[in-house]
Protein backbone atom coordinates (compact mmCIF):
# COMPACT_ATOMS: atom_id res chain seq x y z
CA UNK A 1 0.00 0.00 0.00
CA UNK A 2 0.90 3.86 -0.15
CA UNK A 3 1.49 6.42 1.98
CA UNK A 4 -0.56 9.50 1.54
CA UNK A 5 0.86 12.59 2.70
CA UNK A 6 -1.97 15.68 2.47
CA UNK A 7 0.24 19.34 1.89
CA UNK A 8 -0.20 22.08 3.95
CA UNK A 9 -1.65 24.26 0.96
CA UNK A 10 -4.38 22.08 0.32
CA UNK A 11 -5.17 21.37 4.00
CA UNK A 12 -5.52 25.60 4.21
CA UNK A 13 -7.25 25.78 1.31
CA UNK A 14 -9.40 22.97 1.88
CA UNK A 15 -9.30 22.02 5.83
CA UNK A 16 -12.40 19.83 5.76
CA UNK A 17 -10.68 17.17 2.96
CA UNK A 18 -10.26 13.72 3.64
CA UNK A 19 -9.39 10.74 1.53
CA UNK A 20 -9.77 7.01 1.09
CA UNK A 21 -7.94 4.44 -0.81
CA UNK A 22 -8.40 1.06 -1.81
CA UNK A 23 -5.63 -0.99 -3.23
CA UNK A 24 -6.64 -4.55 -5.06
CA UNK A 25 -4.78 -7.09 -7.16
CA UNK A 26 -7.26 -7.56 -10.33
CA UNK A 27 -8.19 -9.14 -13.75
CA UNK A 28 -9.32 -6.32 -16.41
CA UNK A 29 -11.76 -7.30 -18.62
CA UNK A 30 -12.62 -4.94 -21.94
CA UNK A 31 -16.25 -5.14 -21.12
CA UNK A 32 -18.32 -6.87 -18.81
CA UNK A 33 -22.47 -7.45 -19.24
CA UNK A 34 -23.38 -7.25 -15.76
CA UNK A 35 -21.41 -3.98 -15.13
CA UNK A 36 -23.44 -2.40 -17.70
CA UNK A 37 -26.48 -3.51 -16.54
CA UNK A 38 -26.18 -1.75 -13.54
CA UNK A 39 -24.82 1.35 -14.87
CA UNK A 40 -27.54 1.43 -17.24
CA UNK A 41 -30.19 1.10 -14.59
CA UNK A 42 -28.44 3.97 -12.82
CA UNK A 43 -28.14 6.47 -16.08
CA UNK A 44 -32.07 5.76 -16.25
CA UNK A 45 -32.60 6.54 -12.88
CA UNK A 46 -30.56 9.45 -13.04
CA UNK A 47 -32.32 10.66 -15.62
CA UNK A 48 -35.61 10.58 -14.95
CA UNK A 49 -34.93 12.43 -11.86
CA UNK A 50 -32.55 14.96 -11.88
CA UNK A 51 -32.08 18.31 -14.22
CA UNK A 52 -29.16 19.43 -15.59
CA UNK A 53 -29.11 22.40 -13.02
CA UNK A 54 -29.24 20.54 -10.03
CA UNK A 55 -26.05 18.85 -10.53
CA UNK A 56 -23.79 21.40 -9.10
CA UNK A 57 -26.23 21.78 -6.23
CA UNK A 58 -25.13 17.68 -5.40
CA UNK A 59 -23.35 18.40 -1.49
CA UNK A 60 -20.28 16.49 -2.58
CA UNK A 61 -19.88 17.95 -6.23
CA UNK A 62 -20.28 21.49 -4.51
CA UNK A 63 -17.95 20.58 -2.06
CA UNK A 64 -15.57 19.96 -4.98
CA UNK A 65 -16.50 22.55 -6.59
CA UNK A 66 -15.61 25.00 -4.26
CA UNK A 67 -11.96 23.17 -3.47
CA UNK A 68 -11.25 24.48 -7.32
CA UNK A 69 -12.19 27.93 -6.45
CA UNK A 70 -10.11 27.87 -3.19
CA UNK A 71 -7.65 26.16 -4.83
CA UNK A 72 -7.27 28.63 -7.85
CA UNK A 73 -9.50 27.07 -10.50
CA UNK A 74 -12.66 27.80 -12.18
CA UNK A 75 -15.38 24.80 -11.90
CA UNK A 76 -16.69 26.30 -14.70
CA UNK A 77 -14.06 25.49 -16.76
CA UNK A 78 -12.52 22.68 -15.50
CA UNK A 79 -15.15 20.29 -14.16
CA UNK A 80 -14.71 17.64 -11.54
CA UNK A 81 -14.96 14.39 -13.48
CA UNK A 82 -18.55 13.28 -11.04
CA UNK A 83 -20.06 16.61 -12.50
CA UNK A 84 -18.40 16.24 -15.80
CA UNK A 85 -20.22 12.66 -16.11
CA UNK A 86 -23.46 13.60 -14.65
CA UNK A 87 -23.76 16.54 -17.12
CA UNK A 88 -22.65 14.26 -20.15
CA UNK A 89 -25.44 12.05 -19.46
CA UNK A 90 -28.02 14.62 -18.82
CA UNK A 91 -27.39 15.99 -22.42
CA UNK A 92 -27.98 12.66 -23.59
CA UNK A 93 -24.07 11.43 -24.33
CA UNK A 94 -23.70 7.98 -24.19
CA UNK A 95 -21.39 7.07 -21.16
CA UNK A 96 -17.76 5.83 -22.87
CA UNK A 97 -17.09 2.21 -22.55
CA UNK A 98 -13.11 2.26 -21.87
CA UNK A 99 -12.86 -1.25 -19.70
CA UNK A 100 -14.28 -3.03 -16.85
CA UNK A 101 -11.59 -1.05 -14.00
CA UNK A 102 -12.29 2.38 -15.77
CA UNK A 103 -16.04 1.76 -15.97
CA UNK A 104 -16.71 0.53 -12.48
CA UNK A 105 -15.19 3.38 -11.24
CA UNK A 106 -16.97 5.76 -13.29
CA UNK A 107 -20.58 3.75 -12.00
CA UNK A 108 -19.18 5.14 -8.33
CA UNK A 109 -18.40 8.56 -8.85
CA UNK A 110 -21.95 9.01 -10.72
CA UNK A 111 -23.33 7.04 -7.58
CA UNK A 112 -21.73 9.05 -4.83
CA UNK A 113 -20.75 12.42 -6.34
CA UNK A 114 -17.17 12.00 -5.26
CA UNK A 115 -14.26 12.56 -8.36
CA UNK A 116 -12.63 8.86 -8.19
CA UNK A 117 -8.82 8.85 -9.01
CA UNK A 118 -8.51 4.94 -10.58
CA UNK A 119 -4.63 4.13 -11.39
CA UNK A 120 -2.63 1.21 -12.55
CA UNK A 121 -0.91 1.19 -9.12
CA UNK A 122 2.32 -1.15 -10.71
CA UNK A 123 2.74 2.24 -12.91
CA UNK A 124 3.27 4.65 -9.74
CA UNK A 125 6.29 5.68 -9.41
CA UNK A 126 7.50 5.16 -5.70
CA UNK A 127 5.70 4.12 -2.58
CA UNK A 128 4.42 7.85 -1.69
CA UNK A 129 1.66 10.02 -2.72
CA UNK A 130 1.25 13.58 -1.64
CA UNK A 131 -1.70 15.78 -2.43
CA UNK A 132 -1.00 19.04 -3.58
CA UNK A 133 -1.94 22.12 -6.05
CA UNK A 134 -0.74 22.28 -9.77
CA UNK A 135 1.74 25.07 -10.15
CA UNK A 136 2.62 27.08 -13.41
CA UNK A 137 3.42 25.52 -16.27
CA UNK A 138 3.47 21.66 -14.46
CA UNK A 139 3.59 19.37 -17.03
CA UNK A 140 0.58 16.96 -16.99
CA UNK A 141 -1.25 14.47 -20.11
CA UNK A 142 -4.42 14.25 -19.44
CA UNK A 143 -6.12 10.88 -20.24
CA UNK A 144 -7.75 11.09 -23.76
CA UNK A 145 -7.10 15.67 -23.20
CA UNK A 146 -3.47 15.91 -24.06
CA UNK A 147 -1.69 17.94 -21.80
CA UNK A 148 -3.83 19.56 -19.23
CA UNK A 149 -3.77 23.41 -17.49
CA UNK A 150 -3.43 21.75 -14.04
CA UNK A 151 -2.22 25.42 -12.65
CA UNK A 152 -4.62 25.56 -9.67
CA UNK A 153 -5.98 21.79 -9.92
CA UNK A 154 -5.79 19.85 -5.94
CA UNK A 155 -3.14 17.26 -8.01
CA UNK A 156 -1.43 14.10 -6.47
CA UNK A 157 2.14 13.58 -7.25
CA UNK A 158 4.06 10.25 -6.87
CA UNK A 159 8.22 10.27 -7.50
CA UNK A 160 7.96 11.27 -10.91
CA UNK A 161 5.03 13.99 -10.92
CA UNK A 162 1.62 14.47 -11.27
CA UNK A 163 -1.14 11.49 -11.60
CA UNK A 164 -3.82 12.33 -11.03
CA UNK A 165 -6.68 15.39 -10.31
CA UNK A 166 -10.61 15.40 -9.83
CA UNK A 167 -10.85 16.50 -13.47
CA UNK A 168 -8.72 13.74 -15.02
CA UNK A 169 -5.84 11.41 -14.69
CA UNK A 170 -2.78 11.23 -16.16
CA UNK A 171 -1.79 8.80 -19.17
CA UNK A 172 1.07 7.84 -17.69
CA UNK A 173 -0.60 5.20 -14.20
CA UNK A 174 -4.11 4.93 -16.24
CA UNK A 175 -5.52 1.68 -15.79
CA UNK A 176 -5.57 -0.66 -19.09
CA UNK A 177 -6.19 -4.73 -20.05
CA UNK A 178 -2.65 -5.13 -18.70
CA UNK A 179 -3.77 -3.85 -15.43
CA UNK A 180 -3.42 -6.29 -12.23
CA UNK A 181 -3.10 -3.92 -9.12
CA UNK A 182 -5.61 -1.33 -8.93
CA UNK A 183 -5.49 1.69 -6.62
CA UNK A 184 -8.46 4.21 -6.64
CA UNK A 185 -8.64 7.31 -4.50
CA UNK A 186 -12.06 8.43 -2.68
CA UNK A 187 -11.65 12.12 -2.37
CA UNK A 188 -13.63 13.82 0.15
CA UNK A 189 -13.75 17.55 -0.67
CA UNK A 190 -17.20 17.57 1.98
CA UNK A 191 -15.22 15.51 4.22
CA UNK A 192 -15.46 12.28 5.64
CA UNK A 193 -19.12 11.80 5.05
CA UNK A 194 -19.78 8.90 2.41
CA UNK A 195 -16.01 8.09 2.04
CA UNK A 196 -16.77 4.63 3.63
CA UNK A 197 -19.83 3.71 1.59
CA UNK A 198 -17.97 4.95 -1.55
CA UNK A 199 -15.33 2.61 -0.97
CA UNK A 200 -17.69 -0.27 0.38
CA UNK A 201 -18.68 0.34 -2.94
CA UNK A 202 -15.61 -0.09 -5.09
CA UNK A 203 -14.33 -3.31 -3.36
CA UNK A 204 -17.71 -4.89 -3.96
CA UNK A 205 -17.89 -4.27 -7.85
CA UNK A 206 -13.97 -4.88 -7.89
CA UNK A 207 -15.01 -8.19 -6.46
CA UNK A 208 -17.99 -9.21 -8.78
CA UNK A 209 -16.77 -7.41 -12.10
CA UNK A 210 -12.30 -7.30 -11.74
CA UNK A 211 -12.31 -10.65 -9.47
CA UNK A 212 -10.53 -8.41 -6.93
CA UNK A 213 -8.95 -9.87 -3.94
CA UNK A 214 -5.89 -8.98 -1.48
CA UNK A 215 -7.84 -5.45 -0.64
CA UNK A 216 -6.42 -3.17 1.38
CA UNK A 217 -8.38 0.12 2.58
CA UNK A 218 -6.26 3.69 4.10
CA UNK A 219 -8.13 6.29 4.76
CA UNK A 220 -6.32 9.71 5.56
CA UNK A 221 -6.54 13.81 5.62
């Protein structure tokens, strides 16, 4: 497992953060039925019941939201990837299909609200991971974005740099068919509340969908 060190700048700008992780040797799997069939049922749900206003107004996606503003970004522009799903699907976007790991955590940031970090953790560089903010010109490829503005972005940084942020992960740790340790990060701009269910969450569709076993949990802030 890692250890996650929180800085001080985020901690000022954002004193009620906390994060989970869960760690999990797995089998990727380019698509799986059952998956699908529940994040189908959820999209449905979804949409039949919520407007395309309201998402902002979600307590955790607020909470992220205003973490970017603190921080030194614009929501506006650069979305947290729960609200940036939510408000694909409300303009009637199909959700990508990437692969089972991607997908499954994708199902439980549109479930909870929180921005899910998902990495190929044999990819991180080192045994550390310390949450920070994007500085000036910090170089940073954003999955399927090319290189990403992260000036201002709460980012985590292992050895080498940057991997990840609530708007997107980097292409170097992202989780592919070669994957077979998983780490996803739970983070908890609103604070603790829903961090455990989230992850409760993840190991159980790790389990049923990524035959996930040997899972470890770390929660810190």
């Amino acid at each position: 497992m890692f250890e996650f060190r929180v800085s001080e700048e985020i901690k000022s700008a954002c004193p009620a953060f906390a994060g989970a992780a869960v760690y999990a040797s797995v089998q990727n799997t380019l698509h799986s039925d059952g998956l699908w069939k529940e994040i189908d049922e959820f999209i449905d749900r979804l949409t039949a019941s919520t407007q395309i206003e309201d998402i902002k107004q979600h307590p955790i996606i607020a909470a992220t939201r205003e973490a970017y503003k603190r921080c030194g970004k614009d929501p506006g522009r650069y979305r947290p990837s729960a609200e940036a799903l939510r408000r694909r699907l409300m303009r009637g976007v199909p959700l990508y299909r990437i692969n089972t790991l991607v997908d499954l955590i994708n199902l439980v940031s549109l479930r909870t609200g929180h921005s899910i970090g998902g990495f190929d953790a044999n990819k991180i560089q080192g045994t550390v991971l310390s949450l920070g903010i994007g500085k000036v010109g910090e170089l940073f490829e954003g999955i399927g974005r090319g290189m990403l503005n992260i000036e201002g972005l709460p980012v985590y940084r292992d050895a080498v740099g940057g991997i990840g942020t609530p708007t997107s992960d980097n292409e170097r740790t992202k989780m592919d068919l070669e994957t077979t340790k998983i780490l996803a990060i739970v983070n908890g701009y609103n604070g603790k509340e829903g961090l455990t269910e989230a992850v409760v969450m993840i190991q159980d569709l790790l389990e049923r969908y990524a035959q996930g076993f040997e899972c470890e949990i770390s929660y810190f802030e």
